[in-house]
Each structure stands twice: as C-alpha cells, then as structure tokens.
N, C-alpha and C. Protein backbone atom coordinates (compact mmCIF):
# COMPACT_ATOMS: atom_id res chain seq x y z
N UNK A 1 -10.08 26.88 -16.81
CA UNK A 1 -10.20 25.60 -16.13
C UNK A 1 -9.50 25.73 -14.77
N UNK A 2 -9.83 25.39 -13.68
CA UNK A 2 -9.64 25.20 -12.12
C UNK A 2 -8.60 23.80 -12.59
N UNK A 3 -7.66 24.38 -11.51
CA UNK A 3 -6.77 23.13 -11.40
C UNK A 3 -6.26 23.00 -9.88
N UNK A 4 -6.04 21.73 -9.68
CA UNK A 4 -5.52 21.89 -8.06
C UNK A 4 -3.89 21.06 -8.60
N UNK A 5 -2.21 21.84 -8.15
CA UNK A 5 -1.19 21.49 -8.22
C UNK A 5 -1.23 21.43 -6.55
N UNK A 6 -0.55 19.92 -6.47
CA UNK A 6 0.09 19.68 -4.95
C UNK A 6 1.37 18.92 -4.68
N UNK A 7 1.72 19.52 -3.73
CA UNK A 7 3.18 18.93 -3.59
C UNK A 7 3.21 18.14 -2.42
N UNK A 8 4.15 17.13 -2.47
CA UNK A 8 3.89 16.08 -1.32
C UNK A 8 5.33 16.26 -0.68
N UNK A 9 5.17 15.14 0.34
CA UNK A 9 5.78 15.18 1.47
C UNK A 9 5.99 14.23 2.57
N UNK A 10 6.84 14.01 3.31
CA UNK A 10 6.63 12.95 4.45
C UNK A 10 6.81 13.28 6.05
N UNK A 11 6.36 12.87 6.75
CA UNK A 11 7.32 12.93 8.41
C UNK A 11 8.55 13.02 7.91
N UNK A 12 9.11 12.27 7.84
CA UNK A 12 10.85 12.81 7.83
C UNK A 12 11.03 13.96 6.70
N UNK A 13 10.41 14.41 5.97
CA UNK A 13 10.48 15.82 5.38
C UNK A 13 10.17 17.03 6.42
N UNK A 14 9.48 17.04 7.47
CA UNK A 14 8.37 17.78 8.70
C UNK A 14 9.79 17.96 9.30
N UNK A 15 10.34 16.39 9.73
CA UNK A 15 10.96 16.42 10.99
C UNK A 15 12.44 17.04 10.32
N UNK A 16 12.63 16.73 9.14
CA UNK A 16 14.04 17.60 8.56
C UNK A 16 14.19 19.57 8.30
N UNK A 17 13.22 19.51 8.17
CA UNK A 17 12.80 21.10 7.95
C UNK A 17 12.75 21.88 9.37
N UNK A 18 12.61 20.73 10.95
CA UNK A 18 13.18 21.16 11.92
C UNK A 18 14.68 20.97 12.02
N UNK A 19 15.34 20.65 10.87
CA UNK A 19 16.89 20.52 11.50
C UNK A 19 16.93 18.96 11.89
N UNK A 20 16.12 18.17 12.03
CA UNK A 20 16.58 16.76 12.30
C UNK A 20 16.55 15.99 11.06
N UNK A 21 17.38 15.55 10.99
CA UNK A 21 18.29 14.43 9.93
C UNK A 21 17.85 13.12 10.55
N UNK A 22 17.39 12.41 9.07
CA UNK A 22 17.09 11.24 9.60
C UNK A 22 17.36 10.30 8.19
N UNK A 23 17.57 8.91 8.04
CA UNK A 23 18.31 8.17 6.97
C UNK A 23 16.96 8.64 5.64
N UNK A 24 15.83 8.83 6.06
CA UNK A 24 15.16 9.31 5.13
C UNK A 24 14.99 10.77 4.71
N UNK A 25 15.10 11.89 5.05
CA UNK A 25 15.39 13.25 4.72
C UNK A 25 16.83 14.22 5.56
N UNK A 26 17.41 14.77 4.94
CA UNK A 26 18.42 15.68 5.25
C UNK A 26 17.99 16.83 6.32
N UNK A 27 18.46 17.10 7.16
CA UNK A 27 18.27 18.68 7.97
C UNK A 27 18.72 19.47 6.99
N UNK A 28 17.62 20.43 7.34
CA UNK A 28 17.81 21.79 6.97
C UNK A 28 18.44 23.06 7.63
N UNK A 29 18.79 23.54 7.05
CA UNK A 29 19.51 25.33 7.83
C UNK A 29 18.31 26.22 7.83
N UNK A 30 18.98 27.13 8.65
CA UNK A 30 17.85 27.73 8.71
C UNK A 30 17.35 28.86 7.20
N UNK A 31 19.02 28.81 6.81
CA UNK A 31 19.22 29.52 5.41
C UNK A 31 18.23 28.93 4.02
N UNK A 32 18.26 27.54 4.14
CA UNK A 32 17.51 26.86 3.12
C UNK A 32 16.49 26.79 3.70
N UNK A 33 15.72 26.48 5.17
CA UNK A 33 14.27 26.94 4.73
C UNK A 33 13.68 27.88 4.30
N UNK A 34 14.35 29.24 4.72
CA UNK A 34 13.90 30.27 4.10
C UNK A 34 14.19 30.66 2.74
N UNK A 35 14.50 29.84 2.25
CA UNK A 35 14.81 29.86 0.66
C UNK A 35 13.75 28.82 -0.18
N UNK A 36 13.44 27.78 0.71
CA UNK A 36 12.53 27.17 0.41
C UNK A 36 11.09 27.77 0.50
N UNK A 37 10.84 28.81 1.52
CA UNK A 37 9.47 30.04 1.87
C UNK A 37 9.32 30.80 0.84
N UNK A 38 10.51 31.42 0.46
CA UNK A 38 10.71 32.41 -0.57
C UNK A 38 10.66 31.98 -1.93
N UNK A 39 10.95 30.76 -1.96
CA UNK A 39 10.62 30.06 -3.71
C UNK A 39 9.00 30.16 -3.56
N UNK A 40 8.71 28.97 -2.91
CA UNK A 40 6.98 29.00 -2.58
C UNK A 40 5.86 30.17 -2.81
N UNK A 41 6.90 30.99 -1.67
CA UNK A 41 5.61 32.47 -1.79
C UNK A 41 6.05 33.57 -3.02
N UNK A 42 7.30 33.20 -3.72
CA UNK A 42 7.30 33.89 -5.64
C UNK A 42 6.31 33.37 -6.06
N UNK A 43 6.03 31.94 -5.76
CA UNK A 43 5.10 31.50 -6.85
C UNK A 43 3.81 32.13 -6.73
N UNK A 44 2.96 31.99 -5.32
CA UNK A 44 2.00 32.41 -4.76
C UNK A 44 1.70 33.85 -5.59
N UNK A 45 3.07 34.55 -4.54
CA UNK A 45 2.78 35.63 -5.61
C UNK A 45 2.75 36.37 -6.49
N UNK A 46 3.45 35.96 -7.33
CA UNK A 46 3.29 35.77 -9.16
C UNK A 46 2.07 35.35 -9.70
N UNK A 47 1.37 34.51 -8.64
CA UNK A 47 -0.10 33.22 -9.45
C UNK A 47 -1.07 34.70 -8.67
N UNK A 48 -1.01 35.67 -7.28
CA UNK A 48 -1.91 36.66 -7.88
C UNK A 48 -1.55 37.63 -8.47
N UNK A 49 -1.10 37.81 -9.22
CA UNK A 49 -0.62 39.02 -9.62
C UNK A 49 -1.20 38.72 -11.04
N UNK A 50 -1.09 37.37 -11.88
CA UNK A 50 -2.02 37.26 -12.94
C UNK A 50 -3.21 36.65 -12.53
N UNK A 51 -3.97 36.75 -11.53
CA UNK A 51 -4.96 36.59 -10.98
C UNK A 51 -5.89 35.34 -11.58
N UNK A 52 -4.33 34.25 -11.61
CA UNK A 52 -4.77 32.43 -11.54
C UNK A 52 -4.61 32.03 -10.23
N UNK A 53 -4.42 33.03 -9.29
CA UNK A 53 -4.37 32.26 -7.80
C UNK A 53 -5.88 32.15 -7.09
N UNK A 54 -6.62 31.14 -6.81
CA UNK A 54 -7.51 30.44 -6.18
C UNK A 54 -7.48 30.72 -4.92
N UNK A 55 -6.24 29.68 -4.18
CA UNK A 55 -6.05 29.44 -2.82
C UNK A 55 -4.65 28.82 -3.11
N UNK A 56 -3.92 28.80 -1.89
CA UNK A 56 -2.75 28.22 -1.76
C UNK A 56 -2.19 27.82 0.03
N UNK A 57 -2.45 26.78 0.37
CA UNK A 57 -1.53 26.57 1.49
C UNK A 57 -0.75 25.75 2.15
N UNK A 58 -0.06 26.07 3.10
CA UNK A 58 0.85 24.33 3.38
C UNK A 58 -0.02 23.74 4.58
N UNK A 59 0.34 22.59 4.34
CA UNK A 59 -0.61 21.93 5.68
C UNK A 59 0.48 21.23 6.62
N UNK A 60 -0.12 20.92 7.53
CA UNK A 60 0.24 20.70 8.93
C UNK A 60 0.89 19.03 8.47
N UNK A 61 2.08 19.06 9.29
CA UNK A 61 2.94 17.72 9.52
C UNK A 61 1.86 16.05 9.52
N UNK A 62 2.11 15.49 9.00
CA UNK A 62 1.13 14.12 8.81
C UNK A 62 1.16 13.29 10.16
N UNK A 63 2.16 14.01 10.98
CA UNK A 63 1.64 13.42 12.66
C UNK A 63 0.64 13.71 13.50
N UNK A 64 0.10 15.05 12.53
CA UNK A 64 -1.06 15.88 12.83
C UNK A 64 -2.04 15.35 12.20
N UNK A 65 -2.40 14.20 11.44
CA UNK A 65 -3.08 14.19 11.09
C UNK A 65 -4.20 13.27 11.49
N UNK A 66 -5.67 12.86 10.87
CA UNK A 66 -6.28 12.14 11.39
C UNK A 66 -7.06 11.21 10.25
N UNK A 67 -7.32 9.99 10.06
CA UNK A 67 -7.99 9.50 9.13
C UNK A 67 -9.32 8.23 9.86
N UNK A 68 -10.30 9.16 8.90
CA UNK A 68 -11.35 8.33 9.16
C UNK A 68 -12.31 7.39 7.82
N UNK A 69 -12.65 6.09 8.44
CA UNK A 69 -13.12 5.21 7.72
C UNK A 69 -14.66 4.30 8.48
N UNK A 70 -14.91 3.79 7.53
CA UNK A 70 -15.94 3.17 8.33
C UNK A 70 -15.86 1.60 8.24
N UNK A 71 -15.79 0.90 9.67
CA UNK A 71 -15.43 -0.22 9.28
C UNK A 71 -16.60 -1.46 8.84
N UNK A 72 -16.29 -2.75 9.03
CA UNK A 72 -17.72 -3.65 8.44
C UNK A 72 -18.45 -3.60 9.25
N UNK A 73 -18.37 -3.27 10.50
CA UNK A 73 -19.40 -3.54 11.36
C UNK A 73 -20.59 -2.12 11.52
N UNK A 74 -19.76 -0.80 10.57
CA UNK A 74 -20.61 0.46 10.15
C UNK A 74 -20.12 1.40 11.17
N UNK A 75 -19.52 1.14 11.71
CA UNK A 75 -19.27 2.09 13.24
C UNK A 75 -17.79 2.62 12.55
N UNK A 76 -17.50 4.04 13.07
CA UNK A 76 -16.23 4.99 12.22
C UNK A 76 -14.96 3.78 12.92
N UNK A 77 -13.95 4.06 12.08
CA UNK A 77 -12.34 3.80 12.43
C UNK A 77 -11.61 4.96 12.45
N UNK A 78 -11.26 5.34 13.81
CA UNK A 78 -10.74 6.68 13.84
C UNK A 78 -8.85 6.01 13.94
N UNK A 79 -8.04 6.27 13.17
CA UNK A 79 -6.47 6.16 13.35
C UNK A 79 -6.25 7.58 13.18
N UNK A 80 -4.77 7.99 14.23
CA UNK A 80 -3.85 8.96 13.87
C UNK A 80 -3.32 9.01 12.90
N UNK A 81 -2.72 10.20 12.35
CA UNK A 81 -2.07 9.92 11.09
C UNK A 81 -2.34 9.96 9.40
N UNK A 82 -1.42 9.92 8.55
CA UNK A 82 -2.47 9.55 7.33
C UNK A 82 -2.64 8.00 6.83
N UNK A 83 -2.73 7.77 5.87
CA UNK A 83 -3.16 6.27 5.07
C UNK A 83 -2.01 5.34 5.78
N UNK A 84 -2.43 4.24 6.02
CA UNK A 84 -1.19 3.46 6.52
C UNK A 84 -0.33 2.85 5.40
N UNK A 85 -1.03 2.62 4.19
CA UNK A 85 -0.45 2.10 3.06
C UNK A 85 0.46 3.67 2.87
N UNK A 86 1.10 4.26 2.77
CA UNK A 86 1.72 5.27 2.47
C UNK A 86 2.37 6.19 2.94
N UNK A 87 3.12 6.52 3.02
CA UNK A 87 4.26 7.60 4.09
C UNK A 87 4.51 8.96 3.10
N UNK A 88 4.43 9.21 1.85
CA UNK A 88 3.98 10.38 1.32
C UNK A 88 2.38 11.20 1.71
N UNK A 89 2.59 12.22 1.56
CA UNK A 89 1.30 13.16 1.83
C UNK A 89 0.97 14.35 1.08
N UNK A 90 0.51 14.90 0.96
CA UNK A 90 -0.02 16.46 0.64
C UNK A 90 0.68 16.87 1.75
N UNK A 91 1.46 17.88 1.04
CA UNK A 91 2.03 19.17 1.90
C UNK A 91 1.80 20.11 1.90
N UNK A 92 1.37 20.48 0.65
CA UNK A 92 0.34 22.04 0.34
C UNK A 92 0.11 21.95 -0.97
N UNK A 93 -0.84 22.90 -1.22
CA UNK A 93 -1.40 23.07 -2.86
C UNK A 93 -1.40 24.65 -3.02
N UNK A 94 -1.97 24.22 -4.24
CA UNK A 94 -2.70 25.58 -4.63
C UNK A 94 -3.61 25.02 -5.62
N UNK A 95 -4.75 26.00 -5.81
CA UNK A 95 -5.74 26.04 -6.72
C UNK A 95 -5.52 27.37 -7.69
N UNK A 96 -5.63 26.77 -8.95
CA UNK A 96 -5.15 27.60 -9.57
C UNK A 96 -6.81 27.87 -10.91
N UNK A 97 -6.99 28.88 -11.49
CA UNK A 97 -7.93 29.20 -12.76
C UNK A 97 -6.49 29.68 -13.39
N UNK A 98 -6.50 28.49 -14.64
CA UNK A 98 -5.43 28.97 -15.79
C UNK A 98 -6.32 28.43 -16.97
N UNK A 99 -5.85 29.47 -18.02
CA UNK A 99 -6.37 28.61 -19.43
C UNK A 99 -5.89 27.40 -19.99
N UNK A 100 -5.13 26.66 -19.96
CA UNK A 100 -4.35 25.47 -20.06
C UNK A 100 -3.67 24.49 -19.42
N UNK A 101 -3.57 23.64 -19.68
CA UNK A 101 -2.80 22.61 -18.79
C UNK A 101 -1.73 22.59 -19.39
N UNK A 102 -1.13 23.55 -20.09
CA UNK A 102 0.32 23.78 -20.49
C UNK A 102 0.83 25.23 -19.55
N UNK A 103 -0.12 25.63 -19.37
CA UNK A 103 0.56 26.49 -18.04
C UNK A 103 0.37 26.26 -17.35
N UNK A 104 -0.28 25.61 -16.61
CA UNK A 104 0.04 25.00 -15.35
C UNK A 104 0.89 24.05 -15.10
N UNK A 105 1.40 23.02 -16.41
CA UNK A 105 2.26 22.50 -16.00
C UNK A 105 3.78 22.97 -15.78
N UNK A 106 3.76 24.69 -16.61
CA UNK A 106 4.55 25.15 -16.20
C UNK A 106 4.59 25.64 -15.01
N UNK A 107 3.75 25.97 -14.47
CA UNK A 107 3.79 26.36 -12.74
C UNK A 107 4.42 25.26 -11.71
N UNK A 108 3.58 24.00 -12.37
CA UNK A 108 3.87 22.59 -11.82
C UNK A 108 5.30 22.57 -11.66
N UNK A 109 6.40 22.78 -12.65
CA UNK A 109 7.75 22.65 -12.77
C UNK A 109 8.31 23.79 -11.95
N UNK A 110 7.89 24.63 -12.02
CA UNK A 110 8.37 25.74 -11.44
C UNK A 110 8.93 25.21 -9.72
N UNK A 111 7.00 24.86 -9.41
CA UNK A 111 7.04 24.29 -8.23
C UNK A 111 8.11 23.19 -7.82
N UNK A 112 8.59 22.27 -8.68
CA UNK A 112 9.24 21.43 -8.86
C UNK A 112 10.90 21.74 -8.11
N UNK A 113 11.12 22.85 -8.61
CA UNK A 113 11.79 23.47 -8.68
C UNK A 113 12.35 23.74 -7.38
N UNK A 114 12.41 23.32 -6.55
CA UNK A 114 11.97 23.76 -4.81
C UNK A 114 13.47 24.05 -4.62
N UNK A 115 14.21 24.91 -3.95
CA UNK A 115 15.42 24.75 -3.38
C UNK A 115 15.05 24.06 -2.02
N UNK A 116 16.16 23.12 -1.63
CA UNK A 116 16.04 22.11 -0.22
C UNK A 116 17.62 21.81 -0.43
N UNK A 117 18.33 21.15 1.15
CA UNK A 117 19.62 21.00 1.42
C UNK A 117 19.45 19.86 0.55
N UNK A 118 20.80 19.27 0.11
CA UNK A 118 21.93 18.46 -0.65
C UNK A 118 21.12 16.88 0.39
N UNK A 119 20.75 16.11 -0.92
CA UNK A 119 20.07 14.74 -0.69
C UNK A 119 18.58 14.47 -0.32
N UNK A 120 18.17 15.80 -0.90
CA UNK A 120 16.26 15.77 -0.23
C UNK A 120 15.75 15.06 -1.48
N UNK A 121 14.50 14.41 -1.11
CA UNK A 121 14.05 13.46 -1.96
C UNK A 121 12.73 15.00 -2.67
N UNK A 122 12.88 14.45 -4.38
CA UNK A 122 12.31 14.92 -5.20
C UNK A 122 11.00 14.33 -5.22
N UNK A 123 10.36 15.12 -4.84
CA UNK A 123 8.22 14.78 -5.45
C UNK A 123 8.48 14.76 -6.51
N UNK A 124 7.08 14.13 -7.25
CA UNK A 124 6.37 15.01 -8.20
C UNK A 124 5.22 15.75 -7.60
N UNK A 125 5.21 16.93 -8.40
CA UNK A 125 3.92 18.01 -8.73
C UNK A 125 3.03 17.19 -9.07
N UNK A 126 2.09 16.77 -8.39
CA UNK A 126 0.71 16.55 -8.91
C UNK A 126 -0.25 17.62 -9.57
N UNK A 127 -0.74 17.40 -10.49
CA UNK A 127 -1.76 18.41 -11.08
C UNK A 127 -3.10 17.45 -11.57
N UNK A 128 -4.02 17.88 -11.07
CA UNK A 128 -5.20 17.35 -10.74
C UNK A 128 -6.44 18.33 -11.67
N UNK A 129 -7.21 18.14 -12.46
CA UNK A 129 -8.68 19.49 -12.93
C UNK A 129 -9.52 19.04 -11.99
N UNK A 130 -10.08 20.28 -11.70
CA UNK A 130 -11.14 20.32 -10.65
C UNK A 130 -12.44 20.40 -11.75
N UNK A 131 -13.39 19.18 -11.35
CA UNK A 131 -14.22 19.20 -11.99
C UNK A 131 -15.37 20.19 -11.42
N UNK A 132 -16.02 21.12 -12.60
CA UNK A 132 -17.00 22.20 -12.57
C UNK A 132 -18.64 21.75 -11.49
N UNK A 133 -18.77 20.57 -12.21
CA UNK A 133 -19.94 19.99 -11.71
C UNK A 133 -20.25 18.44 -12.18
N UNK A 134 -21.09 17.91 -11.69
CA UNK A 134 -21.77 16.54 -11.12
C UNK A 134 -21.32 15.34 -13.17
N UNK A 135 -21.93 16.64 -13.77
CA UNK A 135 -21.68 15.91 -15.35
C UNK A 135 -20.40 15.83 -16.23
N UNK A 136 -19.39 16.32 -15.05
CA UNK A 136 -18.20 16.51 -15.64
C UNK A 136 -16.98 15.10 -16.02
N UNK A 137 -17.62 13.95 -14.93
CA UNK A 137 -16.79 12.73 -14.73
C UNK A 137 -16.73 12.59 -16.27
C-alpha cells in the first residue's frame, strides 16, 4: 500500500530555522539545524535502503507560496501564500510503498521524532493512503 507521511509547519518555523526567534517559534543554531537534516535524511535513507522510499521532499517556506480558487463570478482568485484559515502547512513528505499501516506509523513516529532547539512546537505526522485508482473511495 502507497502511503503519503507529512510533516507540517509554519512561517515562524521557516523564519526560526533562519535563526530568527519569534513569540511563535524558537531560533535555531546552526548545530540543530543540521541535526534536524541529518535526522530527516536517516530516515530518507533507511526508507531506500528497504526500498519503501517513493519520493521524499521539503518544500519551500509558505511565503512562497501561492493559492488558487475560483471565485462566484468564475474568474480565478489568485492570493499569496497558503489557506488563510490556517498558518500550519506541509513542509515536506514522503511517499512511502510499505506493507502496513503499522509500519508506517512507525516511520510516522520516527519522523516525529525531529530534534529542534528547546520550545519548538510539536506537529503531528500526518499519514494519509494513497488511493490506487478511481474505485478506491
């Protein structure tokens, strides 16, 4: 079974991981991000090495981002940014082929697992099945 695990995130997670501290995430050293790279890419590469790794990547800061909708009048709504209802995001995933959703939720925890400086706010691991095809809902 295809699974997609993702880990979330905010602007002030982006802007702390540059070293800026803000009442919502802690700065980082430069020591703990790279401890935070190095947890990440064990996992990565551990997930090919038993060849359940899919894809895996981090994505770009949510100031980067762009969201589109269509409004009543049918014409697009282009805003910067992500959802306005929400200040969490996708920060990266991975896609994983595992036989169970008991190992992946161990991966999930693993992921969980993140080293980050003293007062960083804890996600959850989302874990999501990727459905095969159209008859799967």
């Amino acid at each position: 079974m295809k699974y997609l695990v993702m880990v979330r995130g905010t602007q002030a997670d982006y802007e702390g991981m540059r070293g800026r501290a803000s009442e919502h995430a802690p700065a980082w050293s430069a020591t703990e991000l790279q401890a935070m790279y190095a947890h990440m890419g064990a996992i990565s590469d551990d997930l090919a090495e038993t060849g359940e790794l899919i894809d895996a990547q981090g994505l770009a800061e949510p100031a980067q981002a762009r969201t589109v909708t269509v409004g009543d009048d049918g014409k697009a709504v282009i805003t910067d940014g992500p959802y306005g209802e929400t200040k969490e995001v996708m920060a990266g995933y991975w896609v994983l082929e595992c036989a169970s959703l008991e190992r992946v939720t161990e991966i999930a925890e693993r992921a969980a697992r993140c080293p980050g400086p003293k007062g960083i706010t804890s996600y959850p691991v989302v874990i999501r099945a990727v459905l095969d095809g159209a008859g799967d809902i």
